[in-house]
Protein backbone atom coordinates (compact mmCIF):
# COMPACT_ATOMS: atom_id res chain seq x y z
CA UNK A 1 2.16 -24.16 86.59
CA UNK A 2 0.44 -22.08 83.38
CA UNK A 3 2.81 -20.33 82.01
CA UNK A 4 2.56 -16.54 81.66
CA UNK A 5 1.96 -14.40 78.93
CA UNK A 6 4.22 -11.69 77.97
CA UNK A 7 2.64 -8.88 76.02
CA UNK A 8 4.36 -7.97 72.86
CA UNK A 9 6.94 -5.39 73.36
CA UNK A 10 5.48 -2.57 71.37
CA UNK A 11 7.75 -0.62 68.89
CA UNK A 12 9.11 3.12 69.50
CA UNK A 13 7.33 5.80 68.39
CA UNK A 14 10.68 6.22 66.43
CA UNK A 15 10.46 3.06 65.24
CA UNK A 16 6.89 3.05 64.37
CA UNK A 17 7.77 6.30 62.37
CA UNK A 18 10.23 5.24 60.53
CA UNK A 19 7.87 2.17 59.54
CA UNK A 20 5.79 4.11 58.45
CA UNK A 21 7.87 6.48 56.14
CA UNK A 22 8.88 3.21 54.20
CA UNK A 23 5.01 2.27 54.10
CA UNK A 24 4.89 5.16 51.36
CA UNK A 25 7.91 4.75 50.15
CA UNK A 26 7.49 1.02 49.54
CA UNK A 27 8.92 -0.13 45.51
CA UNK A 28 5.63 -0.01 43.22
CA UNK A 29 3.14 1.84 45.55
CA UNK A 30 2.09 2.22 49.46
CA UNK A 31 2.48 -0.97 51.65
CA UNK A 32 -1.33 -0.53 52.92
CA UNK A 33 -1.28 -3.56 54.72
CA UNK A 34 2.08 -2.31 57.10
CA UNK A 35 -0.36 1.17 58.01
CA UNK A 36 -2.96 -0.98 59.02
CA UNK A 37 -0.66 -3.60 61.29
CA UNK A 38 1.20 -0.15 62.80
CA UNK A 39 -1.41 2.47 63.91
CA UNK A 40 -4.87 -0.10 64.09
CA UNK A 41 -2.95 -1.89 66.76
CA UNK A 42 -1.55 1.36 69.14
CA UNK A 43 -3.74 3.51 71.39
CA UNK A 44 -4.68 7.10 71.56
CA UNK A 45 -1.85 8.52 73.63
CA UNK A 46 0.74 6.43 71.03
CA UNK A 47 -0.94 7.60 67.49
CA UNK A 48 0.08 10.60 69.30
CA UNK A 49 3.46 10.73 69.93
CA UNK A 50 3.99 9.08 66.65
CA UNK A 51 3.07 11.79 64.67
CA UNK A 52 4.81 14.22 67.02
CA UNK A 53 8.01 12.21 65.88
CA UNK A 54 7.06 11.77 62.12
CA UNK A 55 6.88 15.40 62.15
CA UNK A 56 9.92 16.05 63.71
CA UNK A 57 11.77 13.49 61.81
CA UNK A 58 10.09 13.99 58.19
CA UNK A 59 9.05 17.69 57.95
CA UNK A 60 5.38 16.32 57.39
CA UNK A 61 2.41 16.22 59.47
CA UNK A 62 1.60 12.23 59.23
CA UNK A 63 -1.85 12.94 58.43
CA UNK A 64 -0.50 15.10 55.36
CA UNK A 65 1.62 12.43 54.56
CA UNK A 66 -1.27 9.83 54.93
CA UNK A 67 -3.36 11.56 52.48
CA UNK A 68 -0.98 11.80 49.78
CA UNK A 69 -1.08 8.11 49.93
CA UNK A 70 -4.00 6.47 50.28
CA UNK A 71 -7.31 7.55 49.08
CA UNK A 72 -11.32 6.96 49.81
CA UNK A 73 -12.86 5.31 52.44
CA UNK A 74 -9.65 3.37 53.80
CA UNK A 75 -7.67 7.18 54.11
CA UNK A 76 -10.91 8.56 55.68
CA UNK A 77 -10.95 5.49 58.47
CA UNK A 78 -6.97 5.81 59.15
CA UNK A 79 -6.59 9.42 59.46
CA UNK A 80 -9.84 9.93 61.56
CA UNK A 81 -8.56 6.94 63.79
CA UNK A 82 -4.75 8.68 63.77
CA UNK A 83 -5.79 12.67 65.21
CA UNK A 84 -6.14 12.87 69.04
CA UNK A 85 -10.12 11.97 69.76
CA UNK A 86 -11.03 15.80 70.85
CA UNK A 87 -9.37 17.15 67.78
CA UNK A 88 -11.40 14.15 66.08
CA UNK A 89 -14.63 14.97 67.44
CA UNK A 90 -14.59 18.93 66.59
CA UNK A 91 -13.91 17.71 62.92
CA UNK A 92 -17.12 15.65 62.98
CA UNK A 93 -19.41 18.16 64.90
CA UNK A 94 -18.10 20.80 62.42
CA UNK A 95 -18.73 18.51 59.17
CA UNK A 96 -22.03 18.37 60.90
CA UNK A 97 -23.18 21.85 62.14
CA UNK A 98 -21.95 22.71 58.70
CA UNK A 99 -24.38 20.64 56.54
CA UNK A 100 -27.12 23.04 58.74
CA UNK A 101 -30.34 20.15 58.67
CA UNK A 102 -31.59 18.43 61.26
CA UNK A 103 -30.89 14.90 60.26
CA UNK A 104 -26.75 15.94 60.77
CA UNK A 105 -27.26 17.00 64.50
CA UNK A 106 -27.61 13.86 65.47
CA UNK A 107 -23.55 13.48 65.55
CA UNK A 108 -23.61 17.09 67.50
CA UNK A 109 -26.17 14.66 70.01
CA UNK A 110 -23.66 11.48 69.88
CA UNK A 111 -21.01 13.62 70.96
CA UNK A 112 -22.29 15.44 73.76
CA UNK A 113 -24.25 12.18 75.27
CA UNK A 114 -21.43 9.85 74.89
CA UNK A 115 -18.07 11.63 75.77
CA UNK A 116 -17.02 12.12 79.70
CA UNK A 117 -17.34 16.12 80.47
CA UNK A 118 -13.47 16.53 80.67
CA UNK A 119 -13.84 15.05 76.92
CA UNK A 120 -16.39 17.17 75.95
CA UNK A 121 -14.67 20.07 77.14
CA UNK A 122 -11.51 19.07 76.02
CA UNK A 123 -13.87 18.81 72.11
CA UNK A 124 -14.75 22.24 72.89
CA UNK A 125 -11.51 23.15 72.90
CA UNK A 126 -10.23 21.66 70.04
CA UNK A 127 -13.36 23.21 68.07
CA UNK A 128 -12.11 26.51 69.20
CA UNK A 129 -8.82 25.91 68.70
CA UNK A 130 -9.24 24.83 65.22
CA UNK A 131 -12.33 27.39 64.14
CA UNK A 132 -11.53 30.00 66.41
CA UNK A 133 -15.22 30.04 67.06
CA UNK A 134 -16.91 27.82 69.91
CA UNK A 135 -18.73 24.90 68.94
CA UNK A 136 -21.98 26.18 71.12
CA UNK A 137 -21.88 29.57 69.01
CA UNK A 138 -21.99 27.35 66.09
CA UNK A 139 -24.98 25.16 67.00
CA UNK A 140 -26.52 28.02 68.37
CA UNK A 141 -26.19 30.24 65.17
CA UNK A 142 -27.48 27.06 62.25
CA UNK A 143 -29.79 25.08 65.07
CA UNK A 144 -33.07 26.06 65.00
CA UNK A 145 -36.04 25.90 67.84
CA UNK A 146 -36.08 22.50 69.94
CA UNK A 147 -32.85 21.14 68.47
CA UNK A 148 -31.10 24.19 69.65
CA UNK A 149 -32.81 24.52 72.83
CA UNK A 150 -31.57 20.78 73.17
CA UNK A 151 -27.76 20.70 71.54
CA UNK A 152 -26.54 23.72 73.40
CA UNK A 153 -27.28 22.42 77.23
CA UNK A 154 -25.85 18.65 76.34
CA UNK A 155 -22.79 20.38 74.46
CA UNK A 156 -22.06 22.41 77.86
CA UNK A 157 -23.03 19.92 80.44
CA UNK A 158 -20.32 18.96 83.37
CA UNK A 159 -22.01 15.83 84.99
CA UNK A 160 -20.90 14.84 88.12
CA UNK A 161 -19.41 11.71 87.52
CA UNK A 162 -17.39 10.22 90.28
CA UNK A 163 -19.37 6.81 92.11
CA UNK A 164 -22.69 5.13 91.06
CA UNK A 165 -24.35 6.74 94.09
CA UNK A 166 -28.06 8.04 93.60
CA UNK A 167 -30.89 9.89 95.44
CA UNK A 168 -34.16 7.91 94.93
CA UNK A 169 -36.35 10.55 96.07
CA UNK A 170 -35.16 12.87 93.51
CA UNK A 171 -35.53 10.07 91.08
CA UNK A 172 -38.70 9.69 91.75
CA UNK A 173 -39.75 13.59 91.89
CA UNK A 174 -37.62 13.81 88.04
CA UNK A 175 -39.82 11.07 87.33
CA UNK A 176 -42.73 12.46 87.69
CA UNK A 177 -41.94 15.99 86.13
CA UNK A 178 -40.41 14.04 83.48
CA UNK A 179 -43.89 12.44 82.61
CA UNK A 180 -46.48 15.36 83.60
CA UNK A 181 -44.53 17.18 80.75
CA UNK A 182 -44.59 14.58 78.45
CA UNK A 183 -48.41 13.80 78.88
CA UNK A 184 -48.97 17.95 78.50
CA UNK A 185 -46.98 17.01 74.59
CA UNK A 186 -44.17 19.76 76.32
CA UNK A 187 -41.00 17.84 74.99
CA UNK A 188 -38.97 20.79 74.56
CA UNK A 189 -39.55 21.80 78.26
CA UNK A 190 -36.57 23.43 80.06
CA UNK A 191 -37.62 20.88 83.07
CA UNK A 192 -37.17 17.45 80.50
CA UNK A 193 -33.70 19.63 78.82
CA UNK A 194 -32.47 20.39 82.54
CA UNK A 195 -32.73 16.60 84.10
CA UNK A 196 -31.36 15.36 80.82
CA UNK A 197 -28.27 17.82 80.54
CA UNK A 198 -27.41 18.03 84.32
CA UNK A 199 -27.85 14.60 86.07
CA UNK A 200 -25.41 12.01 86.24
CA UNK A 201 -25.92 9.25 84.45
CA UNK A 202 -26.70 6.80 87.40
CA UNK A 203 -29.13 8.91 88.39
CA UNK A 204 -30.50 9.45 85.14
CA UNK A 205 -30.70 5.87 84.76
CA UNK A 206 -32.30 5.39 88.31
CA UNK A 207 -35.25 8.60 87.58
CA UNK A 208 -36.17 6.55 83.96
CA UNK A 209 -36.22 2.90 86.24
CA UNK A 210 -38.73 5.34 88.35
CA UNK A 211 -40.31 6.43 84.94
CA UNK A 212 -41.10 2.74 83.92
CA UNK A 213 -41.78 1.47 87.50
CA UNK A 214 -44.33 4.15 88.07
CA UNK A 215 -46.03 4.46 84.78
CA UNK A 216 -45.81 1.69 83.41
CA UNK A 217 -43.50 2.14 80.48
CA UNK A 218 -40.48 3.38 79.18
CA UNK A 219 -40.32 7.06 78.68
CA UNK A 220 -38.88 6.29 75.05
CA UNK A 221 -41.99 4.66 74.48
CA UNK A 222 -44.19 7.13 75.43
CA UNK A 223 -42.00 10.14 73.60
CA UNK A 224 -43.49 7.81 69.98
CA UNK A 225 -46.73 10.06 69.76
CA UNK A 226 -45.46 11.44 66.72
CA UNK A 227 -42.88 8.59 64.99
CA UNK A 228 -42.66 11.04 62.27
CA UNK A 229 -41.24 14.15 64.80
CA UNK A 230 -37.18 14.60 64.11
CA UNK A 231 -37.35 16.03 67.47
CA UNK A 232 -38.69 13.93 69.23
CA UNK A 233 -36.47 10.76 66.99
CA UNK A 234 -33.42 12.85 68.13
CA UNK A 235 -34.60 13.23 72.03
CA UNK A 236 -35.42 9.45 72.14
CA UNK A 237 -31.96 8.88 70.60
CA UNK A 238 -29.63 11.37 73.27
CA UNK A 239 -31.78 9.11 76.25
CA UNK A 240 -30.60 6.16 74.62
CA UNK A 241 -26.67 7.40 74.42
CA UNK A 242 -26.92 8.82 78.30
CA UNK A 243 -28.36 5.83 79.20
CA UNK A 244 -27.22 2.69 77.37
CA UNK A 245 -24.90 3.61 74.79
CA UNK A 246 -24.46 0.10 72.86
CA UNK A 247 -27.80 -0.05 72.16
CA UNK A 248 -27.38 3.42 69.74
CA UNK A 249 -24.30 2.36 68.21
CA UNK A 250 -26.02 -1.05 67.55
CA UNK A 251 -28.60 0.88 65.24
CA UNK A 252 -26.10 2.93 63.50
CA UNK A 253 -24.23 0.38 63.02
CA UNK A 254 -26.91 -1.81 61.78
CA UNK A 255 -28.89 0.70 59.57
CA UNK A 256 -25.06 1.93 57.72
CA UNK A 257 -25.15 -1.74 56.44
CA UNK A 258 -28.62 -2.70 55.74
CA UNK A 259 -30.01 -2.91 51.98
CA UNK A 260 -28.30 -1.89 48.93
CA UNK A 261 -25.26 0.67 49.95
CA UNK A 262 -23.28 1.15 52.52
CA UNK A 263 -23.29 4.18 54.83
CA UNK A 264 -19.59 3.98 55.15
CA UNK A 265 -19.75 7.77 56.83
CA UNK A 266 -21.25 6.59 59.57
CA UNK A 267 -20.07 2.84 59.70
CA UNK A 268 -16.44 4.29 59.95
CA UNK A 269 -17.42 6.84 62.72
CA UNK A 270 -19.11 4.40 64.89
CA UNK A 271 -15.91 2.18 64.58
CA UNK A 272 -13.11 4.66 64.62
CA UNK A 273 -14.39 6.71 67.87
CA UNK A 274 -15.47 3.43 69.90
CA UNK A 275 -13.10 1.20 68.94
CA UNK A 276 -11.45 2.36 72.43
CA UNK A 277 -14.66 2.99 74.80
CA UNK A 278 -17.19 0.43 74.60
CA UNK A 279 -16.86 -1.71 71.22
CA UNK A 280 -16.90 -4.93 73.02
CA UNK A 281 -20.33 -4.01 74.23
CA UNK A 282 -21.31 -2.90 70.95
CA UNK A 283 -20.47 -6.09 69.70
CA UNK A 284 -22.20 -8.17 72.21
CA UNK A 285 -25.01 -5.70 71.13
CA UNK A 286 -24.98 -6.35 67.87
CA UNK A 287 -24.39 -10.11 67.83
CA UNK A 288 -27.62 -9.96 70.05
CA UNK A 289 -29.70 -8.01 68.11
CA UNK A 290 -28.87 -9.57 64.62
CA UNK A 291 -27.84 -13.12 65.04
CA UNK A 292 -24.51 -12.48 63.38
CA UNK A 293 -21.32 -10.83 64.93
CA UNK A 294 -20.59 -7.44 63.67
CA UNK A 295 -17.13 -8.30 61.92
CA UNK A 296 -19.13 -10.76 59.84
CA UNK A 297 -21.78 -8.27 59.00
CA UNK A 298 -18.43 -5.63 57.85
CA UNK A 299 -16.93 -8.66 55.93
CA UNK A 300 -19.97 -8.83 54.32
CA UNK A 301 -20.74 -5.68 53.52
CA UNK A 302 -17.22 -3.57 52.89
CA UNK A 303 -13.65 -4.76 50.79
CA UNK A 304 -10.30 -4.41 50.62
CA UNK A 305 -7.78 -2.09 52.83
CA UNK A 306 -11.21 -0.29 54.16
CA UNK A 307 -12.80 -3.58 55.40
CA UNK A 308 -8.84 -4.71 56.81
CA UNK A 309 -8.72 -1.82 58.93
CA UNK A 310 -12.35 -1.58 60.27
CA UNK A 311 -12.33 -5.21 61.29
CA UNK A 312 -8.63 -4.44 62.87
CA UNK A 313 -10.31 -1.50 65.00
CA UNK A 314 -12.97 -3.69 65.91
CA UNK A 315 -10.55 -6.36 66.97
CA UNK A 316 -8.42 -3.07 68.93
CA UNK A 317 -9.23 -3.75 72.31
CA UNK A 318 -9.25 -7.91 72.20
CA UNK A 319 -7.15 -10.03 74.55
């Protein structure tokens, strides 16, 4: 008979803690290597509770105390992967609503498209909670024309999300508003802003199937007229996180590391906020795509206690 195996007892937070505490305190500098084995390898609700304890046993926030010891890229990967993901995600919309162009609300977009609506509301209340100002007053005060009329419906959104069940005929009727707007050049419609900020996302997916079956191509395709429109890049880019997600990441991923220069901004947001969702996908995705698997492509391309703990977050949710 195959024998079975036993997961690895994991450590108290306590214990984890108190790990940690010696990390910084360890003889000629900060044992990076015992931060990355700790918090790369414990999950969301964990990270939590141990820096409720650090605090409670230490007098320090652990992010505080994180900071003070470790610097750059690797401190900007651990701490974003250590605060709760909502508190996460308001930090990264506001770094982004802040910069107040139209290339940064495309992490304002990845947000809203990619997180379940109790997660997005639960961002919204972090946002407030941290800014005491909601995250939709924000967009809707440094947005301007389409992208606002876009960002503020997705940011609000509650999408029914319970079963894959779907109503062909109402795919098909979305289908065909869906195009007549898009062949009247009418891509900030409220009609094409309503289907794509209300409808579940199998029956999203099943009115675009429609789209393609009935016209003959993907609506992506056919929102190219203008390659050189940021609207209509970022529109193509919120169907492609409702509808298949890995794809996206795959091209963020892909463009942070191509040429000279890395976009480590981006590379370490991919990695740090789906290193628990879909990053097996992504990988699949990106392997796919590029003939080479994404932790050779970071190995490549990134050093040190940075590259260490990306490749450990990519490796989170292995067997």
């Amino acid at each position: 008979m195959a024998s079975l195996k036993v997961p690895a007892k994991v450590p108290l937070p306590s214990e984890d803690a108190e790990q940690l505490h010696k990390a910084f305190q360890a003889g000629w500098g900060t044992d990076e290597a015992k931060i990355i084995s700790i918090l790369s390898h414990r999950n969301a609700a964990q990270r939590a509770l141990i820096r409720k304890v650090y605090l409670e046993a230490y007098g320090e926030d652990l992010i505080v105390a994180l900071r003070k010891e470790i610097s750059g890229d690797f401190e900007s990967c651990v701490t974003l992967w250590t605060i709760e993901p909502s508190e996460r995600d308001a930090l990264l919309a506001h770094e982004a609503v802040a910069k107040k162009v139209n290339s940064s609300y495309w992490i304002v977009m990845e947000i809203a498209c990619t997180r379940s609506s109790d997660d997005l509301f639960k961002v919204r209340q972090a946002y407030h909670a941290r800014y005491k100002k909601s995250l939709e007053e924000d967009v809707m005060d440094q947005a301007k024309g389409e992208f606002r009329k876009l960002l503020a419906p997705l940011l609000t959104a509650f999408r029914y999300e319970e079963g894959n069940e779907v109503d062909l005929s109402l795919a098909k009727s979305e289908a065909k508003i869906l195009h007549d707007k898009i062949a009247a050049k009418a891509y900030g419609d409220d009609e094409i802003i309503r289907i794509l900020s209300t409808r579940s996302k199998p029956q999203l997916n099943a009115t675009l199937n429609q789209y393609n079956d009935a016209f003959g191509s993907s609506i992506t395709k056919h929102l190219k007229d203008d390659p050189k429109d940021e609207y209509l890049k970022l529109l193509r880019a919120a169907i492609k996180c409702l509808t298949y997600p890995e794809k996206y990441f795959e091209k963020v991923l892909r463009l942070s590391m191509k040429g000279f220069g890395t976009d480590e901004c981006s590379l370490t947001r991919v990695v740090v906020t789906r290193a628990e969702v879909d990053m097996q996908r992504i990988k699949e995705e990106y392997h796919r795509r590029n003939s080479v698997t994404l932790e050779s492509a970071i190995s490549g391309d990134t050093s040190g206690d940075y590259a260490a703990m990306l490749l450990a977050l990519v490796g989170h949710g292995d067997a």
